[in-house]
C-alpha atoms as a PDB file:
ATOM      1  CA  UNK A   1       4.407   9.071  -8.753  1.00  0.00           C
ATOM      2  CA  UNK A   2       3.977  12.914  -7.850  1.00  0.00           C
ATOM      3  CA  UNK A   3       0.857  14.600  -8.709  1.00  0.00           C
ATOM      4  CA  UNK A   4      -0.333  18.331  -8.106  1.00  0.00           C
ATOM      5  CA  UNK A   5      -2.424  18.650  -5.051  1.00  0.00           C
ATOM      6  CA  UNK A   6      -5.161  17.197  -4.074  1.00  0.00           C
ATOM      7  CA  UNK A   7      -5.757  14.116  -6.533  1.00  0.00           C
ATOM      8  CA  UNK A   8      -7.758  11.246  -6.376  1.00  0.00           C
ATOM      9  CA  UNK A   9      -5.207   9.599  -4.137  1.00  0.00           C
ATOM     10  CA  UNK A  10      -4.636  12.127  -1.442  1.00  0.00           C
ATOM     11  CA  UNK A  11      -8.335  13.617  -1.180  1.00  0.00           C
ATOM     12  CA  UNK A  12      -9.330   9.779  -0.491  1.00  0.00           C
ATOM     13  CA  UNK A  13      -6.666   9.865   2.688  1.00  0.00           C
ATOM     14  CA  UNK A  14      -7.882  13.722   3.456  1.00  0.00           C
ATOM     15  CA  UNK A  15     -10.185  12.895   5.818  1.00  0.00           C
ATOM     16  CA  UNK A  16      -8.153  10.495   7.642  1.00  0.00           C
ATOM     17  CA  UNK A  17      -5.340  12.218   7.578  1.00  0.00           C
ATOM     18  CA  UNK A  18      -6.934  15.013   9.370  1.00  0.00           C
ATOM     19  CA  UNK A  19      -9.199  13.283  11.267  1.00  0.00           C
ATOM     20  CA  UNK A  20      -7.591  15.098  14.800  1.00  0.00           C
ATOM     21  CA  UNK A  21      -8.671  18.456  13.556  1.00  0.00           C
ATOM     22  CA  UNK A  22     -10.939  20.389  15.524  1.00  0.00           C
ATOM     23  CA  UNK A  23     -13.717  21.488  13.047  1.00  0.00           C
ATOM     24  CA  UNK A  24     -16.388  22.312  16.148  1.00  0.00           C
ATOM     25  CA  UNK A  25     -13.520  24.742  17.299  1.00  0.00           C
ATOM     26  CA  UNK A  26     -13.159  26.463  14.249  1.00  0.00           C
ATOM     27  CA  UNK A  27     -16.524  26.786  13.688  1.00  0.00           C
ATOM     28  CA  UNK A  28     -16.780  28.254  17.119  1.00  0.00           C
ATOM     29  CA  UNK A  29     -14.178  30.540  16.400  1.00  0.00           C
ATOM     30  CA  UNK A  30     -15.733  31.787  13.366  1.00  0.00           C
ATOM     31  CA  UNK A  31     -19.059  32.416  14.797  1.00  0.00           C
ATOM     32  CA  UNK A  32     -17.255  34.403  17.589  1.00  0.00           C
ATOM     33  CA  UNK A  33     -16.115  36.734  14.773  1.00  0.00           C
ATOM     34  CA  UNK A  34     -19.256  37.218  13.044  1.00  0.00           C
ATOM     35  CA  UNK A  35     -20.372  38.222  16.500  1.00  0.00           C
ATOM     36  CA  UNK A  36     -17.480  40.629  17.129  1.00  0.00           C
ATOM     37  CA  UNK A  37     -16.943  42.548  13.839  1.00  0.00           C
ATOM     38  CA  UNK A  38     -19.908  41.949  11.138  1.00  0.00           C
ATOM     39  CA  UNK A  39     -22.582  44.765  11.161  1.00  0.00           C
ATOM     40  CA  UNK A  40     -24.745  42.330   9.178  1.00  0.00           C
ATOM     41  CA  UNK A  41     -26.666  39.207  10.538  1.00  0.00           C
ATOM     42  CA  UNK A  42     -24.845  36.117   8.997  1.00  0.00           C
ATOM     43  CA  UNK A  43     -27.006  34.343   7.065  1.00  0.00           C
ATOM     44  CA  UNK A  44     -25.006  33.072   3.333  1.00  0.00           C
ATOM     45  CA  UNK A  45     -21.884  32.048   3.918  1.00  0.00           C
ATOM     46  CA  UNK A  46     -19.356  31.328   0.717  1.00  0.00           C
ATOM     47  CA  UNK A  47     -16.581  28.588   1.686  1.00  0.00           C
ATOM     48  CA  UNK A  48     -13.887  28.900  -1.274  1.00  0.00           C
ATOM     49  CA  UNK A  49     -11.633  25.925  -0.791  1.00  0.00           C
ATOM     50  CA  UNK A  50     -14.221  23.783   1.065  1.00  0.00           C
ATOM     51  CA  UNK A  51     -12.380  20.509   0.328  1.00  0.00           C
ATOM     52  CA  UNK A  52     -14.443  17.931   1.760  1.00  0.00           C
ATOM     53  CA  UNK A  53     -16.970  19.674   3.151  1.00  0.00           C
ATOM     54  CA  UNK A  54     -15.763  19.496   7.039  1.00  0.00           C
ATOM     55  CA  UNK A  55     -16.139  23.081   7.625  1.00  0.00           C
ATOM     56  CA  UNK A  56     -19.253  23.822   5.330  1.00  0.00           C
ATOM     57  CA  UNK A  57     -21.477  20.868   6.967  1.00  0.00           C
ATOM     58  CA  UNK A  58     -21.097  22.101  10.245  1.00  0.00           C
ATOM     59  CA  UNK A  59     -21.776  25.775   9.504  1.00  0.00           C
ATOM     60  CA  UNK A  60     -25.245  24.026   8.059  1.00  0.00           C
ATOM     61  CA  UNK A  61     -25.616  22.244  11.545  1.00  0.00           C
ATOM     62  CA  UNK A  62     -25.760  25.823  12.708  1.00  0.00           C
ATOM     63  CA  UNK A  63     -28.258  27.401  10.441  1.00  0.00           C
ATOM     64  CA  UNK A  64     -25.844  29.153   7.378  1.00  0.00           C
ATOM     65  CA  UNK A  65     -27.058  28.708   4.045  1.00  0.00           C
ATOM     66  CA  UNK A  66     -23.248  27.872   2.796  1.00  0.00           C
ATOM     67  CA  UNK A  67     -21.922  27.416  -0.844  1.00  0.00           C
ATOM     68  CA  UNK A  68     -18.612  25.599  -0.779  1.00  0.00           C
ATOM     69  CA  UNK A  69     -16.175  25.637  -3.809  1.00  0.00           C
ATOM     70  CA  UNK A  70     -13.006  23.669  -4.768  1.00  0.00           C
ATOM     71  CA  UNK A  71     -11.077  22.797  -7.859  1.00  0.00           C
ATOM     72  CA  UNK A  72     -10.364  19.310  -6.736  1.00  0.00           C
ATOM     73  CA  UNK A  73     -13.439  17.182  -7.903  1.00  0.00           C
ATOM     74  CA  UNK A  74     -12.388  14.120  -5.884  1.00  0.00           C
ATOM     75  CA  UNK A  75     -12.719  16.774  -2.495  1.00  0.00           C
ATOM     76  CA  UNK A  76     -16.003  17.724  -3.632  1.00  0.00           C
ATOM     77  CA  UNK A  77     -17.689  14.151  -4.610  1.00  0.00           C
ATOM     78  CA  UNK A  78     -16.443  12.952  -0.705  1.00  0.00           C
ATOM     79  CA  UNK A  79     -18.085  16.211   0.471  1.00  0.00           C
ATOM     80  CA  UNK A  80     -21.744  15.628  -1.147  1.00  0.00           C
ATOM     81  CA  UNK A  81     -21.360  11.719   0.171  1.00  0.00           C
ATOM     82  CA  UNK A  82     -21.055  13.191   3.600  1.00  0.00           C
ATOM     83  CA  UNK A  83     -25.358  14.034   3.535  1.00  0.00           C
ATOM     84  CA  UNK A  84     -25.923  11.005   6.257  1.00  0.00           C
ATOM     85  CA  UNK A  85     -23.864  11.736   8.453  1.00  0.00           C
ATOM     86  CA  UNK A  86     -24.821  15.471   9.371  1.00  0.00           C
ATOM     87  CA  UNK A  87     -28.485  15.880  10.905  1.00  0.00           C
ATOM     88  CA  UNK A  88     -29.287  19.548   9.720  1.00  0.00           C
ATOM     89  CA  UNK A  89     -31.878  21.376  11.938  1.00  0.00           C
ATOM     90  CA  UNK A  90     -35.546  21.462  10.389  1.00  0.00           C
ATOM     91  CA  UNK A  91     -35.755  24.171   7.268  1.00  0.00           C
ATOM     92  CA  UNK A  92     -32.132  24.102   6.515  1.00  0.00           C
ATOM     93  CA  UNK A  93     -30.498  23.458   3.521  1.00  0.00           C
ATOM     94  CA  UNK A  94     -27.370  21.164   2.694  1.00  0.00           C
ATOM     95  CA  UNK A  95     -24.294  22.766   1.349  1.00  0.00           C
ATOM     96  CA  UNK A  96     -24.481  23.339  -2.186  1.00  0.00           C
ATOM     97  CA  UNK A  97     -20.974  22.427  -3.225  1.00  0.00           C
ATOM     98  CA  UNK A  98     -19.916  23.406  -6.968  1.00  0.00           C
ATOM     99  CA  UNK A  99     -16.608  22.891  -8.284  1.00  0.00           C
ATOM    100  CA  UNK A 100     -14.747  25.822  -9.588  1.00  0.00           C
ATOM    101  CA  UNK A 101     -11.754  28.076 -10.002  1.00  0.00           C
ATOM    102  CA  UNK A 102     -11.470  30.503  -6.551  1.00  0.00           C
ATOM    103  CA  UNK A 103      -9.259  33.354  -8.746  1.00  0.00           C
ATOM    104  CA  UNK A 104     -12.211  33.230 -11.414  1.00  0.00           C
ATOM    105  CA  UNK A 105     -15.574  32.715  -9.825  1.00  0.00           C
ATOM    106  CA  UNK A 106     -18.675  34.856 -10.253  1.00  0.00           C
ATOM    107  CA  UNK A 107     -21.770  32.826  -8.392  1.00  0.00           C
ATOM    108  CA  UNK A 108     -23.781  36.298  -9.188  1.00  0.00           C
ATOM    109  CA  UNK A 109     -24.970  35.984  -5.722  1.00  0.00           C
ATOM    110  CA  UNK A 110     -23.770  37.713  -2.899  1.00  0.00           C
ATOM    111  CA  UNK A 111     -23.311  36.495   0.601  1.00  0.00           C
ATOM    112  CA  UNK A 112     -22.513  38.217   4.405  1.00  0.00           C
ATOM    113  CA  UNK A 113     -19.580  36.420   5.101  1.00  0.00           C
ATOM    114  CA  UNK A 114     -16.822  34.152   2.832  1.00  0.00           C
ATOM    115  CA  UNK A 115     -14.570  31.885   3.894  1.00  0.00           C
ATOM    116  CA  UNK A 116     -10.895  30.561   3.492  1.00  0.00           C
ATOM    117  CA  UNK A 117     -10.163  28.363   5.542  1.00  0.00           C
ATOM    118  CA  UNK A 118      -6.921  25.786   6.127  1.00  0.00           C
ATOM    119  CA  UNK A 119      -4.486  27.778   4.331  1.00  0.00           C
ATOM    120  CA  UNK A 120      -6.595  28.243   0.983  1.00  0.00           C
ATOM    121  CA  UNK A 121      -5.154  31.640   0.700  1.00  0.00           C
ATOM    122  CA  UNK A 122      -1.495  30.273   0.785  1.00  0.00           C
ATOM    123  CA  UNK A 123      -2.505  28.137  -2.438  1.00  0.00           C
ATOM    124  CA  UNK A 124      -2.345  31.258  -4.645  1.00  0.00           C
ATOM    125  CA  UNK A 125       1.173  31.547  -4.560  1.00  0.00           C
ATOM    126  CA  UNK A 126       2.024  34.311  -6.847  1.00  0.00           C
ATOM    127  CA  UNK A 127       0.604  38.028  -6.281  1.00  0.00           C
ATOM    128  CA  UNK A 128      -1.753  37.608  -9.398  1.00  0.00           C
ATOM    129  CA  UNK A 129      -3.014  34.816  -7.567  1.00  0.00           C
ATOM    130  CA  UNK A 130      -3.826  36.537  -4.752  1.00  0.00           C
ATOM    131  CA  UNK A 131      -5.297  39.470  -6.308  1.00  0.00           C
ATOM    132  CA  UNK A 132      -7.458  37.159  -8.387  1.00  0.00           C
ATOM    133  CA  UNK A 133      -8.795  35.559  -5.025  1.00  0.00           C
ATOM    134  CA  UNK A 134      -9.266  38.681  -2.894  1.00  0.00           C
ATOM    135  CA  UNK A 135     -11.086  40.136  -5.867  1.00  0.00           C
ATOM    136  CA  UNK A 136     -13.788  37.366  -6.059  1.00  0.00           C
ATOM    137  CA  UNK A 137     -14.066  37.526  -2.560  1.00  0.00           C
ATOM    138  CA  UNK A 138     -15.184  40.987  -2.835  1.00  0.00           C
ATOM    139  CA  UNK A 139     -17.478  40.189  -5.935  1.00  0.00           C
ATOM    140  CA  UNK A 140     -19.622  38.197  -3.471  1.00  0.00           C
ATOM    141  CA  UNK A 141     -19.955  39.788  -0.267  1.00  0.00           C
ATOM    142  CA  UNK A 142     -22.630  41.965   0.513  1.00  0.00           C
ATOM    143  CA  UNK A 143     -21.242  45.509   1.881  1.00  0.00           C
ATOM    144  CA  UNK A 144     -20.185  45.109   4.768  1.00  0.00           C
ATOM    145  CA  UNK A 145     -19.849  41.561   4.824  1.00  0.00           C
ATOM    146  CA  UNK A 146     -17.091  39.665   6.608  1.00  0.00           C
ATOM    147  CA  UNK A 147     -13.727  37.737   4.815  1.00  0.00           C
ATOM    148  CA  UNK A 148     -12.153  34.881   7.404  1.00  0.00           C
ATOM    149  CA  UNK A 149      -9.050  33.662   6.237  1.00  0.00           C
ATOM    150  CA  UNK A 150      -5.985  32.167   8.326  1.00  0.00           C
ATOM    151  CA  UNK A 151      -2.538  31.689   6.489  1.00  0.00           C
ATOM    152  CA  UNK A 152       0.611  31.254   7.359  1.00  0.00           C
ATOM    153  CA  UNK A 153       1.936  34.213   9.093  1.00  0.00           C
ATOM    154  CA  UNK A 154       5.816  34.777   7.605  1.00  0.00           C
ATOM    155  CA  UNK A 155       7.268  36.532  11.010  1.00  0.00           C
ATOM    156  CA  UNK A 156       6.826  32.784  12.039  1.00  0.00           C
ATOM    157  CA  UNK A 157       7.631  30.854   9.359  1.00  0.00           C
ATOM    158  CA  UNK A 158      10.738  32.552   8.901  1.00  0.00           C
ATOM    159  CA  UNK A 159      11.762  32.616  12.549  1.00  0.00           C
ATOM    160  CA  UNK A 160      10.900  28.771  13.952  1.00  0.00           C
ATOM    161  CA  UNK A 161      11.726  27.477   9.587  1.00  0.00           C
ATOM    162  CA  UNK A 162       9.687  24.789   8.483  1.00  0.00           C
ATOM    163  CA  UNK A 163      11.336  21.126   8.842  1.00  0.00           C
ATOM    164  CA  UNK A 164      10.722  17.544   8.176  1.00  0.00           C
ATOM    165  CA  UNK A 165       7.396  16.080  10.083  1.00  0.00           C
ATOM    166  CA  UNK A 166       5.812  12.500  10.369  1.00  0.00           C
ATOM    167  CA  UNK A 167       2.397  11.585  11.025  1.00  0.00           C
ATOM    168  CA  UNK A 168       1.096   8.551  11.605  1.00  0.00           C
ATOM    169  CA  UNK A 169      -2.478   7.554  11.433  1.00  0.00           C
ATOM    170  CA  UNK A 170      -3.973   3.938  12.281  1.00  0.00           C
ATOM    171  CA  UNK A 171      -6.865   2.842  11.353  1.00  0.00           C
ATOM    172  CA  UNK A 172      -8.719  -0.561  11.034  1.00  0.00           C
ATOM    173  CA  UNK A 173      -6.763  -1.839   8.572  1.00  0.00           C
ATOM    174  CA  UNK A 174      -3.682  -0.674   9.078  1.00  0.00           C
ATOM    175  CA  UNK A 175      -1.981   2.621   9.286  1.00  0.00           C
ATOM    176  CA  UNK A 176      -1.205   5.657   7.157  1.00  0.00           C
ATOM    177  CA  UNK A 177       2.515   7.360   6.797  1.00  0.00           C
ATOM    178  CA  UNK A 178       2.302  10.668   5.723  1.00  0.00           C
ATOM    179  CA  UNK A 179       6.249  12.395   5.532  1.00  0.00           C
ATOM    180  CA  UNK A 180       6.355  16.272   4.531  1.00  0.00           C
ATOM    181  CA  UNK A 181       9.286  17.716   3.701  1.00  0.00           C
ATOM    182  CA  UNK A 182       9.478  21.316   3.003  1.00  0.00           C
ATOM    183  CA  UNK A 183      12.051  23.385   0.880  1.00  0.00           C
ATOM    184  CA  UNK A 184      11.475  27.357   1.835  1.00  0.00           C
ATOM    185  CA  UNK A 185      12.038  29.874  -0.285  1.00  0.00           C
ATOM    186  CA  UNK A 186      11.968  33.386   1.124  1.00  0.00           C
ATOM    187  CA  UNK A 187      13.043  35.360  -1.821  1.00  0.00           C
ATOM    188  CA  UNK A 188       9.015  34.842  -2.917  1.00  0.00           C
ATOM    189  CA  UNK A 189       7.815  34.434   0.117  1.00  0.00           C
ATOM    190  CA  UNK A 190       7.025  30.541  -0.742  1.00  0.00           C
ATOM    191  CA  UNK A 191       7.331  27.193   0.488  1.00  0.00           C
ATOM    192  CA  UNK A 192       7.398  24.043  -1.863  1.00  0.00           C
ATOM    193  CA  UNK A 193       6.368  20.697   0.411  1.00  0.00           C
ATOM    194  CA  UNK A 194       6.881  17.453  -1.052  1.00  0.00           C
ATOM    195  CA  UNK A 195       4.497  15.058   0.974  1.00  0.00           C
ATOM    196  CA  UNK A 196       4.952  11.269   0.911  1.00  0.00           C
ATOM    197  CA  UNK A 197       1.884   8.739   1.714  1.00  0.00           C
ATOM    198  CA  UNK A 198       2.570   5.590   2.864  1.00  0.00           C
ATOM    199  CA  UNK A 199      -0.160   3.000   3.567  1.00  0.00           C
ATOM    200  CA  UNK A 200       0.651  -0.219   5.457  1.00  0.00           C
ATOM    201  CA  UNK A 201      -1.430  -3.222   5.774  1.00  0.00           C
ATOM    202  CA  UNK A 202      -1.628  -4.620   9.330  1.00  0.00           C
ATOM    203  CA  UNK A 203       1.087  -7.442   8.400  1.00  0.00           C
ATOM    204  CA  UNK A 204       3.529  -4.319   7.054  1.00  0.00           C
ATOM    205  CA  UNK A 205       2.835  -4.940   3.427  1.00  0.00           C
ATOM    206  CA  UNK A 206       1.889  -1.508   1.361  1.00  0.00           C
ATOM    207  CA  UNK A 207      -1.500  -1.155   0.384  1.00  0.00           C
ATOM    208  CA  UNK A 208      -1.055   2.075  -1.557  1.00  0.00           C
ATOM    209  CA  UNK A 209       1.953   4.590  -2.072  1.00  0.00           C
ATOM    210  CA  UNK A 210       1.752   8.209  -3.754  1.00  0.00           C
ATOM    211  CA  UNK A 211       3.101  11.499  -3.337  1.00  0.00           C
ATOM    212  CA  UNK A 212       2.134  15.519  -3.868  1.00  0.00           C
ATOM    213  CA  UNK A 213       3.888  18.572  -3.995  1.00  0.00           C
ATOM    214  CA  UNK A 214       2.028  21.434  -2.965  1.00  0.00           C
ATOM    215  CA  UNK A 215       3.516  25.121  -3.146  1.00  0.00           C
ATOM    216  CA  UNK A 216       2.407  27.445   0.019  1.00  0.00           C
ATOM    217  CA  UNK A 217       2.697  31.207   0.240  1.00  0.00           C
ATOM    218  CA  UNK A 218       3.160  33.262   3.429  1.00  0.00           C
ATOM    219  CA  UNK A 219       1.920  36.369   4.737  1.00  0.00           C
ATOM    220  CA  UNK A 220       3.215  39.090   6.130  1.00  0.00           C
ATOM    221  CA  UNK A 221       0.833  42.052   7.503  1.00  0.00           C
ATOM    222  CA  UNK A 222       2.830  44.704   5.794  1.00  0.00           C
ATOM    223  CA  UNK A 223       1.899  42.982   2.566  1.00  0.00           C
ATOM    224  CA  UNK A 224      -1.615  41.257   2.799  1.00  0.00           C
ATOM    225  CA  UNK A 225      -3.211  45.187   3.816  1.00  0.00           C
ATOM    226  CA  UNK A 226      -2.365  46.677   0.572  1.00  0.00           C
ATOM    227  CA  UNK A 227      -3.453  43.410  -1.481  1.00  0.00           C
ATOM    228  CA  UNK A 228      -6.791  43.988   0.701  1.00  0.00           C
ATOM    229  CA  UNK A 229      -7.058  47.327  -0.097  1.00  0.00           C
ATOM    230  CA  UNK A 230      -6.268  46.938  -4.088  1.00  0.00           C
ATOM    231  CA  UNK A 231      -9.327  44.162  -4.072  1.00  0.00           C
ATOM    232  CA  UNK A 232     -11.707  46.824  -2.450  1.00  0.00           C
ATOM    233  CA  UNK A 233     -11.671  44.993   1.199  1.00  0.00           C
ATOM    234  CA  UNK A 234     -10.426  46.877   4.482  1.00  0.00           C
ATOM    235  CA  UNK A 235      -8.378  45.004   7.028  1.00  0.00           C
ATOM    236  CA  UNK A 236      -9.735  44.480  10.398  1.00  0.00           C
ATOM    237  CA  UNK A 237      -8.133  42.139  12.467  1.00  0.00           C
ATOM    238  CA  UNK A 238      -5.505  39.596  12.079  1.00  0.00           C
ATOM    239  CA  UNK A 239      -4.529  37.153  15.571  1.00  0.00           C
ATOM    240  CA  UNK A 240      -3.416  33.781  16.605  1.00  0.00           C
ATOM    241  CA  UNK A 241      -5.713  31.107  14.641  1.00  0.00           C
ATOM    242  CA  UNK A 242      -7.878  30.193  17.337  1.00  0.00           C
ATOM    243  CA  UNK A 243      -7.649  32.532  19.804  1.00  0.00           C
ATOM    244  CA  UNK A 244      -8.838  36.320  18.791  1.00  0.00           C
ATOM    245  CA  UNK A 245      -7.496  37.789  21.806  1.00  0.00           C
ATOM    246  CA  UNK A 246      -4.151  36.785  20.913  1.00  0.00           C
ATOM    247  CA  UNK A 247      -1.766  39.422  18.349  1.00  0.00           C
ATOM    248  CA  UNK A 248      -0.202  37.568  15.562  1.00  0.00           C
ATOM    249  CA  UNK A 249       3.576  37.243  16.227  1.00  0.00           C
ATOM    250  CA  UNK A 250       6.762  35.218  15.446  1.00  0.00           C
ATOM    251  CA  UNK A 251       4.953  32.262  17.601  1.00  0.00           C
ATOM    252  CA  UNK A 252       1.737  31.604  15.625  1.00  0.00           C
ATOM    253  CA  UNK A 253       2.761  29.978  12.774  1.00  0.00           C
ATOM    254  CA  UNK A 254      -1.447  29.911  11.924  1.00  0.00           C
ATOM    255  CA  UNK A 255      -2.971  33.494  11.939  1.00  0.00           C
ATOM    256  CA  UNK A 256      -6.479  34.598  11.254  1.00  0.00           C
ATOM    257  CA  UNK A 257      -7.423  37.141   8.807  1.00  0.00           C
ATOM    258  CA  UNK A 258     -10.544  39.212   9.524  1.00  0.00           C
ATOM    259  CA  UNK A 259     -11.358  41.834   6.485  1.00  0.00           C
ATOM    260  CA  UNK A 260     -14.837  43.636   5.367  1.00  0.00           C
ATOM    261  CA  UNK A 261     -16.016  44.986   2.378  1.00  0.00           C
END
């Protein structure tokens, strides 16, 4: 069976799936760029895609009052379970995580600094899309305030081409297949990948079996500046994802956006 993104199914094999991703880095990274280009002490911080929580926990760890928001209900209901695990310093509070639509949100409450993080911005595949989400982003920053985002950068995309990957995952009882295979479509800038889940028992039998399509847009700089500028942001920055010092190019597949209000 194949379901739009982020069901029931795949948010339950999120966290597993990407259990090798290095959340302390990026949080790292993203305090390094409230230190280099906000104005504005960081205090609120708005996570728009927050999926499970992975990001917006550990910016509480550090001391952000953070609001995360998804569409995908299943994300959000492993986020809030995630309460034990995290030991938040004295006086801080949990993430608040609400579940809502990114291209029409209005909290009425403005923050220093929102986030997009893990491609969110590639989910809005269409221009409309986009506009929608750079426009709420700017409905709830203070002036001034910071917009992280990293994307797919298309110099890349359309130089190295997206192709057929495997991961593998095992776990205690058993292991977890996960096949992508993309289907690019530079005319709009798009990329449709179909992913397959496969989950084995330790004697080989399958325990579960789904799939997703999910449809990914890609960035170029010559277009993401004037979408900025038509949402009342101003481009600041945009390098290798995880690395500030290093220019976007035809190698980073992963860029970072930095833009202000």
């Amino acid at each position: 069976m194949t379901i739009s993104a982020f069901g029931e199914a795949y948010s339950s094999f999120y966290d597993l799936i990407y259990a090798d991703k290095d959340y302390e880095g990026e949080c790292e990274l993203i305090e390094a760029a409230f230190d280099r280009f906000s104005a504005l002490r960081v205090k609120r911080v708005l996570d728009l895609g927050c999926g499970t929580g992975n990001h917006a926990w550990r910016l509480a760890c550090r001391g952000y009052q953070v609001i995360g928001v998804d569409l995908s209900e299943p994300m959000l209901k492993i986020a809030r379970q995630k309460k034990d695990s995290f030991h938040l310093p004295p006086g801080t509070t949990p993430p608040l995580f609400i579940r809502g639509d990114v291209r029409r949100l209005n909290l009425r409450v403005k923050f220093e600094a929102v986030l997009a993080l893990f491609a969110v911005l590639g989910y809005q595949p269409e221009n409309e899309d986009v506009l929608a989400f750079l426009q709420t982003v700017e409905k709830h920053l203070e002036p001034g305030g910071l917009f992280l985002a990293d994307f797919w950068y298309g110099p890349a995309v359309e130089t190295i081409k997206p192709e057929v990957r495997e991961k593998v995952v095992a776990f205690s009882q058993g292991r977890l297949i996960r096949q992508a295979r993309p289907r690019l479509h530079p005319e709009k800038n798009q990329c449709l990948v179909h992913y397959h889940l496969l989950m084995e028992r330790e004697d080989g039998s399958i325990a579960a079996e789904f799939e997703e399509n999910h449809l990914m847009r890609y960035f170029f700089k010559e277009e993401i500046e004037p979408l900025l500028e038509l949402s009342g942001l101003k481009f600041l920055h945009l390098s290798a994802f995880g690395d500030l010092a290093r220019p976007a190019g035809p190698d980073t597949w992963n860029v970072l956006l930095v833009a202000k209000k």
